[in-house]
PDB file of N, CA and C in Angstrom:
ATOM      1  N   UNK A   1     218.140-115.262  80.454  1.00  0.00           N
ATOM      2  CA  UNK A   1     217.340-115.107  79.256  1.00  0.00           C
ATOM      3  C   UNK A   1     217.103-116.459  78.581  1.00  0.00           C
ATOM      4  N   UNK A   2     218.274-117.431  78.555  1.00  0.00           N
ATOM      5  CA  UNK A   2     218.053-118.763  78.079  1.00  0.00           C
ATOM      6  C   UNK A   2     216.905-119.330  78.823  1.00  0.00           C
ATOM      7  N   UNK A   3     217.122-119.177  79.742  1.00  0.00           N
ATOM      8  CA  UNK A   3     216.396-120.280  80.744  1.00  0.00           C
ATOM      9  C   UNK A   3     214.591-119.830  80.834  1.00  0.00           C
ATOM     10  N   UNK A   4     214.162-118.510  80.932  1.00  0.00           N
ATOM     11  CA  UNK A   4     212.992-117.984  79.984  1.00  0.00           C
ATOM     12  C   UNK A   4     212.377-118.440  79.211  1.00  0.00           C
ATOM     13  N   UNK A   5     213.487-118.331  77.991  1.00  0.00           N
ATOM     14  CA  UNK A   5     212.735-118.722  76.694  1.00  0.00           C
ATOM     15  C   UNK A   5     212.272-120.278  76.518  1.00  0.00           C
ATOM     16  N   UNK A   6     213.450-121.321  77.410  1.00  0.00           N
ATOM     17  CA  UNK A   6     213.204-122.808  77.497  1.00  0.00           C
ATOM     18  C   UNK A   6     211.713-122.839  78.108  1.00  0.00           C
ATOM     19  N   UNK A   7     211.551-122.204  78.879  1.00  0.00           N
ATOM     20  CA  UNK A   7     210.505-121.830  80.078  1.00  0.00           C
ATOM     21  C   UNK A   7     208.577-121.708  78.798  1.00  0.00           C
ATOM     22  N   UNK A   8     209.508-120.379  78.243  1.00  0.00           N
ATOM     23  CA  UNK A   8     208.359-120.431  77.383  1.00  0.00           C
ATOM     24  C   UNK A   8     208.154-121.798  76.268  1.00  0.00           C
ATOM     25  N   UNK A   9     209.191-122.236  75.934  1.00  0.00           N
ATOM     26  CA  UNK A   9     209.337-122.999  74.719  1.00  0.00           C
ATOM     27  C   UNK A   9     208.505-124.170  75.320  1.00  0.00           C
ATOM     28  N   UNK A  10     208.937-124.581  76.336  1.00  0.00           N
ATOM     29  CA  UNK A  10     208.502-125.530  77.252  1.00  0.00           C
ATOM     30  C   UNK A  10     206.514-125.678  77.397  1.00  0.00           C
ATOM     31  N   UNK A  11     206.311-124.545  78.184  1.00  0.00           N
ATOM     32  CA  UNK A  11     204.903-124.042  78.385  1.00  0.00           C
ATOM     33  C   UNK A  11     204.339-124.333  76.941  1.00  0.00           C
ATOM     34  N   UNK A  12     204.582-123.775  75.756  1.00  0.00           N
ATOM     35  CA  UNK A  12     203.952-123.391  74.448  1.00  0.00           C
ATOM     36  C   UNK A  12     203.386-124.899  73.868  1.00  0.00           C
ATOM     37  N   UNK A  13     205.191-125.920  74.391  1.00  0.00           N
ATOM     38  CA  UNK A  13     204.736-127.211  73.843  1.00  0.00           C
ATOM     39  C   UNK A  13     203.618-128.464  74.758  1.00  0.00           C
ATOM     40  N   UNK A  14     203.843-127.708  75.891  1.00  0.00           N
ATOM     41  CA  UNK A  14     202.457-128.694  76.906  1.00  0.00           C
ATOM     42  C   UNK A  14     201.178-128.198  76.565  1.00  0.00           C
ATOM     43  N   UNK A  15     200.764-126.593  76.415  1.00  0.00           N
ATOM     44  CA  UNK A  15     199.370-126.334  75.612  1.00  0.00           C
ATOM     45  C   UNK A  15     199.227-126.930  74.459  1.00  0.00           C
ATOM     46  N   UNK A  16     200.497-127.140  73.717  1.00  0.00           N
ATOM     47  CA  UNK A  16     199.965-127.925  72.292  1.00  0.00           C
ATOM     48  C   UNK A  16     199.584-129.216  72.392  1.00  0.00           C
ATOM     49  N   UNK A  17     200.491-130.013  73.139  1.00  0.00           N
ATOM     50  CA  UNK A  17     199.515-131.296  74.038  1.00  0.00           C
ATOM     51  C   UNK A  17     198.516-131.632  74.478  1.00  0.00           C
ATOM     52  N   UNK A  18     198.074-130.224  75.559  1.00  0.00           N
ATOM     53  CA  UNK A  18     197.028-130.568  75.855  1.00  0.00           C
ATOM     54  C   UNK A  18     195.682-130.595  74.708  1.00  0.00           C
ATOM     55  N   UNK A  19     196.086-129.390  74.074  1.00  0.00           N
ATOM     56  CA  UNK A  19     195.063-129.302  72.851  1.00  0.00           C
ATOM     57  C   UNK A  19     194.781-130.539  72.092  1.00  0.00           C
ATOM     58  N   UNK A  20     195.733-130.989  72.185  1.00  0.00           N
ATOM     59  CA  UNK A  20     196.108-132.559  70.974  1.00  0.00           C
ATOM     60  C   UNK A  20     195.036-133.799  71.716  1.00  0.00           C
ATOM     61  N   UNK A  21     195.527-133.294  73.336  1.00  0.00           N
ATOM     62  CA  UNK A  21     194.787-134.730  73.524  1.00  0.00           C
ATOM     63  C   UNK A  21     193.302-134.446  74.110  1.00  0.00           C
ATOM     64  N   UNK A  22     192.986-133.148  74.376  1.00  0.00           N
ATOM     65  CA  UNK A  22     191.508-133.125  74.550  1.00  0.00           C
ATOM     66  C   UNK A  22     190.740-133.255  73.248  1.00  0.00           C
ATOM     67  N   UNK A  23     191.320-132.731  71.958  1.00  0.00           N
ATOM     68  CA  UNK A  23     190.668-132.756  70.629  1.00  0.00           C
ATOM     69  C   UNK A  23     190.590-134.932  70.921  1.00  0.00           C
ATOM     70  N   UNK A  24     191.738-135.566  71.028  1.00  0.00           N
ATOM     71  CA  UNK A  24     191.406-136.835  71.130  1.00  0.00           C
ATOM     72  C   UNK A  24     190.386-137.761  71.725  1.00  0.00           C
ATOM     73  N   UNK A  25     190.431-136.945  73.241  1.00  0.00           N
ATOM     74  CA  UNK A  25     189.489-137.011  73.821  1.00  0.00           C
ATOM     75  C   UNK A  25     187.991-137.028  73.356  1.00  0.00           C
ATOM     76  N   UNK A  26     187.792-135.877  72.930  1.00  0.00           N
ATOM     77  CA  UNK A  26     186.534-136.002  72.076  1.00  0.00           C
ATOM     78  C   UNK A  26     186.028-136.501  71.298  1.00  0.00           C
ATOM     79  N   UNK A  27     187.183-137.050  70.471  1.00  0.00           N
ATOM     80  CA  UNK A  27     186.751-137.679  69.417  1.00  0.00           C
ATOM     81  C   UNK A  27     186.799-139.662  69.778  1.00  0.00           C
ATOM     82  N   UNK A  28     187.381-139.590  71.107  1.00  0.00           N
ATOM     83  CA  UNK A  28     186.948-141.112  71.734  1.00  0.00           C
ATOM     84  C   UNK A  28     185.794-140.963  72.317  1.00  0.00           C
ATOM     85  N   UNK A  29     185.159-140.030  73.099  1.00  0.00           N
ATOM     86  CA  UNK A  29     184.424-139.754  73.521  1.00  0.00           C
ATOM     87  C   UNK A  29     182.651-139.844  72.163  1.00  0.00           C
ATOM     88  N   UNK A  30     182.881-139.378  71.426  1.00  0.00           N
ATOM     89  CA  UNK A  30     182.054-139.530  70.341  1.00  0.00           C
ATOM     90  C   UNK A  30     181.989-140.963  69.566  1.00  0.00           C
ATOM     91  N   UNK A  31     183.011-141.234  69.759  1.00  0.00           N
ATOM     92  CA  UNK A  31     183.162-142.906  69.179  1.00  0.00           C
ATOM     93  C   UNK A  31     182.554-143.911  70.174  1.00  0.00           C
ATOM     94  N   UNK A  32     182.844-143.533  71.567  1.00  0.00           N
ATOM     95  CA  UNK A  32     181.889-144.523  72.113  1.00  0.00           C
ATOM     96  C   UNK A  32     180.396-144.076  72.473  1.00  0.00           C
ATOM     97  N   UNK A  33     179.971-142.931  72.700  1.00  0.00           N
ATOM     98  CA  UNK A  33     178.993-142.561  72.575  1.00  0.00           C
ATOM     99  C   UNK A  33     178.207-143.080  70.860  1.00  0.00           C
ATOM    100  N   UNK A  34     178.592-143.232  69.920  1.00  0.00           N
ATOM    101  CA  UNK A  34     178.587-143.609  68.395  1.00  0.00           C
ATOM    102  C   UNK A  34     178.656-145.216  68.840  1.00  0.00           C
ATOM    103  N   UNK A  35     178.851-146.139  69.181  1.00  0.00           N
ATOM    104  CA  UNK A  35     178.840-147.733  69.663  1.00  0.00           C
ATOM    105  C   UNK A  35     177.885-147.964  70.529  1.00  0.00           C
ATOM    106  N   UNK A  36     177.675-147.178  71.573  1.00  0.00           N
ATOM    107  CA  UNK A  36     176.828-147.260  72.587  1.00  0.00           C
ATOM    108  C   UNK A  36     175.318-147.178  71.913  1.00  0.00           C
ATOM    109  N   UNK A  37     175.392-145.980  70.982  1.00  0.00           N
ATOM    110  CA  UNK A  37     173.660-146.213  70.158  1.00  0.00           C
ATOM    111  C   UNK A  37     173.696-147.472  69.459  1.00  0.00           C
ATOM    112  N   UNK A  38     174.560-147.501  68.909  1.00  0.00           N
ATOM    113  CA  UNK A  38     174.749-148.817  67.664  1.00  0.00           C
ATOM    114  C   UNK A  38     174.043-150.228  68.767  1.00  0.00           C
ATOM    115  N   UNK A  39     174.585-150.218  69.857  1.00  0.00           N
ATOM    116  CA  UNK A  39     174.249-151.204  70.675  1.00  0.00           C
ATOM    117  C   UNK A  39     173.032-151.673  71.112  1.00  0.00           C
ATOM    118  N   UNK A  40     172.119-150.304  70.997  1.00  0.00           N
ATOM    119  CA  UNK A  40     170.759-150.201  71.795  1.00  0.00           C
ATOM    120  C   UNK A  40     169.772-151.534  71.588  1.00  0.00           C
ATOM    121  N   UNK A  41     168.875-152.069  71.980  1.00  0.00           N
ATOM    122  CA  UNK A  41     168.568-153.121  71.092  1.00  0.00           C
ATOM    123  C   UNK A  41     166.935-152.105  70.270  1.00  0.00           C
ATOM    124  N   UNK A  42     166.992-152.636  69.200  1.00  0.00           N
ATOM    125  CA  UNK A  42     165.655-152.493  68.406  1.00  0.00           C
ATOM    126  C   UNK A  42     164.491-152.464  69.003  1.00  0.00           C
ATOM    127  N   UNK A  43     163.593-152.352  68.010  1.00  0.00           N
ATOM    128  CA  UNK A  43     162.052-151.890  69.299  1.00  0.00           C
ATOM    129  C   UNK A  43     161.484-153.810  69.006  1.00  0.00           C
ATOM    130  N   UNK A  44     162.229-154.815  68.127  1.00  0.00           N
ATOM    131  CA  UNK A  44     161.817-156.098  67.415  1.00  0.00           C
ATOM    132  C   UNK A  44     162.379-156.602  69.108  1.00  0.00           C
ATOM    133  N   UNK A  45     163.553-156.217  69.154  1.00  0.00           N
ATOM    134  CA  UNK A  45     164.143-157.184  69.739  1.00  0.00           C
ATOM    135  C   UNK A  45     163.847-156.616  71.593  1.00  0.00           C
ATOM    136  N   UNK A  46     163.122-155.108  71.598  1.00  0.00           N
ATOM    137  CA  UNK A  46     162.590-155.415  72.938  1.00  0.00           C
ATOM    138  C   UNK A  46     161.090-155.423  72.896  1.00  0.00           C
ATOM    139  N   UNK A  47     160.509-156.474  72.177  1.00  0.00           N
ATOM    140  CA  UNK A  47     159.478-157.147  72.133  1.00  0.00           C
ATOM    141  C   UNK A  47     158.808-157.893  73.224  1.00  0.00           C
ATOM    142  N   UNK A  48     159.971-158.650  73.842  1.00  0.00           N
ATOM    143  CA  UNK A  48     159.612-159.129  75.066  1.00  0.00           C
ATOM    144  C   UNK A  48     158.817-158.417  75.878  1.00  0.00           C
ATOM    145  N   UNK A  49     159.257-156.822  76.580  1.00  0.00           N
ATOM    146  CA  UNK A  49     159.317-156.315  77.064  1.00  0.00           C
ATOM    147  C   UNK A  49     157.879-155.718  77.664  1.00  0.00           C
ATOM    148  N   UNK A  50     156.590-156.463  76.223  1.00  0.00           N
ATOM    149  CA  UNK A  50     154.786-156.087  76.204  1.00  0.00           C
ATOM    150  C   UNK A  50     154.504-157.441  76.785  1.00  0.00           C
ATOM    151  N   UNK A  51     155.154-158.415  77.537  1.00  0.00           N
ATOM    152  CA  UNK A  51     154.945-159.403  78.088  1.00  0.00           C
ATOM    153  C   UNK A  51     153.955-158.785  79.323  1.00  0.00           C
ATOM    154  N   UNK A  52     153.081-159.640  79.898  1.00  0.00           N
ATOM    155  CA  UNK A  52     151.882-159.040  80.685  1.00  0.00           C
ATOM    156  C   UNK A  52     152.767-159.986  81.878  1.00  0.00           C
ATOM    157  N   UNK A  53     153.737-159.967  82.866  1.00  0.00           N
ATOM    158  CA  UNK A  53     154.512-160.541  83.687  1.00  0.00           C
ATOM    159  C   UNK A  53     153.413-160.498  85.334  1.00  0.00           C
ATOM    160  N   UNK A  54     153.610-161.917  85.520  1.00  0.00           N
ATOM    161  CA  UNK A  54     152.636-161.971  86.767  1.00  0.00           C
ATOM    162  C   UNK A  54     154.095-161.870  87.964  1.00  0.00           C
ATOM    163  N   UNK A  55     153.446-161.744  89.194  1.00  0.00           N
ATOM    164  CA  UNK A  55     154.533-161.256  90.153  1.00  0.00           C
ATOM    165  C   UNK A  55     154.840-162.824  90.969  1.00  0.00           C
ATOM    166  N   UNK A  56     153.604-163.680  90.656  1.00  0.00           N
ATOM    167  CA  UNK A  56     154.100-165.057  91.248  1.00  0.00           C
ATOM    168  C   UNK A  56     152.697-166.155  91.010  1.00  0.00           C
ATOM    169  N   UNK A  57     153.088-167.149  91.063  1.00  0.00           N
ATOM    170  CA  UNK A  57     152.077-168.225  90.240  1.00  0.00           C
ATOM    171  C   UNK A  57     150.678-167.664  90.392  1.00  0.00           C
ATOM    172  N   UNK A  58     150.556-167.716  91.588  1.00  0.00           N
ATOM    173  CA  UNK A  58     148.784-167.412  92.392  1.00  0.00           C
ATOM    174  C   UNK A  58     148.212-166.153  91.680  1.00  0.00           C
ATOM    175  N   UNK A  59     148.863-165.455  91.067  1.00  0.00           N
ATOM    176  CA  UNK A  59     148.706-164.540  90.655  1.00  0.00           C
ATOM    177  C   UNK A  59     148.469-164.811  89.161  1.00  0.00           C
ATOM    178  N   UNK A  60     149.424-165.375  88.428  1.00  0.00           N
ATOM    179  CA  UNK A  60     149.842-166.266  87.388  1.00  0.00           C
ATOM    180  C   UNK A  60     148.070-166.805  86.952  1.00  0.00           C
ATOM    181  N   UNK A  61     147.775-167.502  87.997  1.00  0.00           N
ATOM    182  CA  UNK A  61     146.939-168.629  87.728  1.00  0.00           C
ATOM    183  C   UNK A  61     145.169-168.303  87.882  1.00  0.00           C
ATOM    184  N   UNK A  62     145.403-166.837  88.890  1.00  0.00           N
ATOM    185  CA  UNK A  62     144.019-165.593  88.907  1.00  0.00           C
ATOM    186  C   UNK A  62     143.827-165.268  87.587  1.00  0.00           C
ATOM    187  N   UNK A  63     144.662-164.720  86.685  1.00  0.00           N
ATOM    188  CA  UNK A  63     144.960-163.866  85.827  1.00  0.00           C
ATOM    189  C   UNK A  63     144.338-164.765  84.664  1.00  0.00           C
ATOM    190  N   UNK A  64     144.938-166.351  84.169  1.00  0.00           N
ATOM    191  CA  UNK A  64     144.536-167.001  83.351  1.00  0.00           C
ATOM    192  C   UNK A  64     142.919-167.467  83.385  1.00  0.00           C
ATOM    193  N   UNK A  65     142.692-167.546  84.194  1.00  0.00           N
ATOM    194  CA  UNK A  65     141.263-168.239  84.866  1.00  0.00           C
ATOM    195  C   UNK A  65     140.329-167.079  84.274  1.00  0.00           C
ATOM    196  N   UNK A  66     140.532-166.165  84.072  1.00  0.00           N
ATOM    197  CA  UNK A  66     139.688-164.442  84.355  1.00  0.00           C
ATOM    198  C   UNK A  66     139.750-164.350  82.981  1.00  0.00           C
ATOM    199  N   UNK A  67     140.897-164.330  81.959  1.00  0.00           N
ATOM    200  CA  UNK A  67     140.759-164.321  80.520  1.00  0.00           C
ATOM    201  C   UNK A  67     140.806-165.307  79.657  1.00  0.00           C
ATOM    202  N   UNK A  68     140.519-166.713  80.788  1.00  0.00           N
ATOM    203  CA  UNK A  68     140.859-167.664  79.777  1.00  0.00           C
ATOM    204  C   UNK A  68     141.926-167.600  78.465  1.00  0.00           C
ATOM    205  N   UNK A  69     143.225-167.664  79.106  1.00  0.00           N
ATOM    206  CA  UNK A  69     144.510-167.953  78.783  1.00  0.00           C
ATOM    207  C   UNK A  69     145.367-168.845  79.205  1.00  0.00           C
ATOM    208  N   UNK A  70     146.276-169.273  78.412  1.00  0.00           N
ATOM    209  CA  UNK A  70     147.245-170.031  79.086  1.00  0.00           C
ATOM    210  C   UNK A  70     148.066-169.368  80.293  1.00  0.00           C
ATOM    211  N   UNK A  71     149.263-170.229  80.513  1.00  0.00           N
ATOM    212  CA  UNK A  71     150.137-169.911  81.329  1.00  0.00           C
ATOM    213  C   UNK A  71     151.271-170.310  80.725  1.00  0.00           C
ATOM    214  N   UNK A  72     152.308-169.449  80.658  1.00  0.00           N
ATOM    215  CA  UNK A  72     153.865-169.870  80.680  1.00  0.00           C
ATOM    216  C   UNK A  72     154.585-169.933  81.260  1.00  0.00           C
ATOM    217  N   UNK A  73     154.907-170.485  81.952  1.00  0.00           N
ATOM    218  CA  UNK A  73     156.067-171.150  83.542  1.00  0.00           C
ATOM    219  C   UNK A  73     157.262-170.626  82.966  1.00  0.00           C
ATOM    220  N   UNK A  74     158.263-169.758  83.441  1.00  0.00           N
ATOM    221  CA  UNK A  74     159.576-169.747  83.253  1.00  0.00           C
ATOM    222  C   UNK A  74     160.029-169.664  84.230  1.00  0.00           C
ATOM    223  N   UNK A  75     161.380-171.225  84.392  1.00  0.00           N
ATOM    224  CA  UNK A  75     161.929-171.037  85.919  1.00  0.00           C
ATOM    225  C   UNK A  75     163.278-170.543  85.394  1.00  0.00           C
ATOM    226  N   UNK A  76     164.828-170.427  86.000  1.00  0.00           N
ATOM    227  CA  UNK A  76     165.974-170.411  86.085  1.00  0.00           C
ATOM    228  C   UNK A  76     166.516-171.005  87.161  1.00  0.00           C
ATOM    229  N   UNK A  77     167.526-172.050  86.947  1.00  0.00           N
ATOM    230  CA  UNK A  77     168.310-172.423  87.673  1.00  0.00           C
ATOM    231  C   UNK A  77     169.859-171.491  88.350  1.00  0.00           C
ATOM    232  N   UNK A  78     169.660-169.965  88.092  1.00  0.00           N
ATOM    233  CA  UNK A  78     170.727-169.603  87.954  1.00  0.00           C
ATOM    234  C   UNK A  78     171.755-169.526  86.914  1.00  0.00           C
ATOM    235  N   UNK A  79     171.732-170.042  86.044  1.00  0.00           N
ATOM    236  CA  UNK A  79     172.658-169.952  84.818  1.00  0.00           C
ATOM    237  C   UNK A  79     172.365-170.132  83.844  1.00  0.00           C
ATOM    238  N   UNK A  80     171.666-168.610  83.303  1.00  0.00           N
ATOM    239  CA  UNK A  80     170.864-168.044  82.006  1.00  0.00           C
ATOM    240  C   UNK A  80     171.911-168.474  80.875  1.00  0.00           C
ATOM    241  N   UNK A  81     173.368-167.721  81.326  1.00  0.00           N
ATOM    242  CA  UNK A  81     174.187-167.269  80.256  1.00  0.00           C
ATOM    243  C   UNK A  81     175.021-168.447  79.625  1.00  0.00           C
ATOM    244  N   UNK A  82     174.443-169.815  80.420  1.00  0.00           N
ATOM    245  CA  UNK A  82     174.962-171.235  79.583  1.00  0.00           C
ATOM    246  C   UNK A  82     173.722-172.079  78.671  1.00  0.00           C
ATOM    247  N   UNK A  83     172.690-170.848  78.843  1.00  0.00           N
ATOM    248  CA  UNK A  83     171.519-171.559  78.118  1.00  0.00           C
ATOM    249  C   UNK A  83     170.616-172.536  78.901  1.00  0.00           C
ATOM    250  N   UNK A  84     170.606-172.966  80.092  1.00  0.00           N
ATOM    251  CA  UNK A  84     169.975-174.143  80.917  1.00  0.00           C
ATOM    252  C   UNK A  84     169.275-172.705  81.370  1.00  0.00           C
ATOM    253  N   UNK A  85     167.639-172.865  81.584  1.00  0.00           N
ATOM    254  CA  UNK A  85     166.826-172.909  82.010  1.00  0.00           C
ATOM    255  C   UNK A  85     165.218-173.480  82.285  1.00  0.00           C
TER     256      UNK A  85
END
């Protein structure tokens, strides 16, 4: 009969756990879902994004000729994220 009730006592306190940590769960779950919007960028800052992008110079240089526009050359050396391009 002891060994039962430990049995139950036991069981009663791992459902209360689990309850504890899926309620946690969720509520990390909502917190990063809640950061992740925060993160999005703005409609300012994907501005870039109405850039009219040619697929390679010759193309680049059709395109300007036809609307009489400039051209903007952007190369990369590979390493955006030190600022050299």
């Amino acid at each position: 009969m002891v060994q039962l009730q430990r049995i139950v006592t036991l069981a009663v306190v791992a459902a209360g756990t689990l309850v504890s940590v899926g309620l946690a769960a969720e509520r990390d779950m909502a917190w990063v879902d809640q950061r992740v919007q925060a993160w999005q960028p703005t409609e300012r800052e994907k501005r870039w994004e109405s850039i009219g992008w040619a697929k390679d110079i010759r193309h680049a240089l059709r395109l300007a000729r036809e609307q009489q526009r400039p051209i903007f050359l952007f190369t990369l050396d590979g390493r955006m994220n030190v600022g050299r391009c």
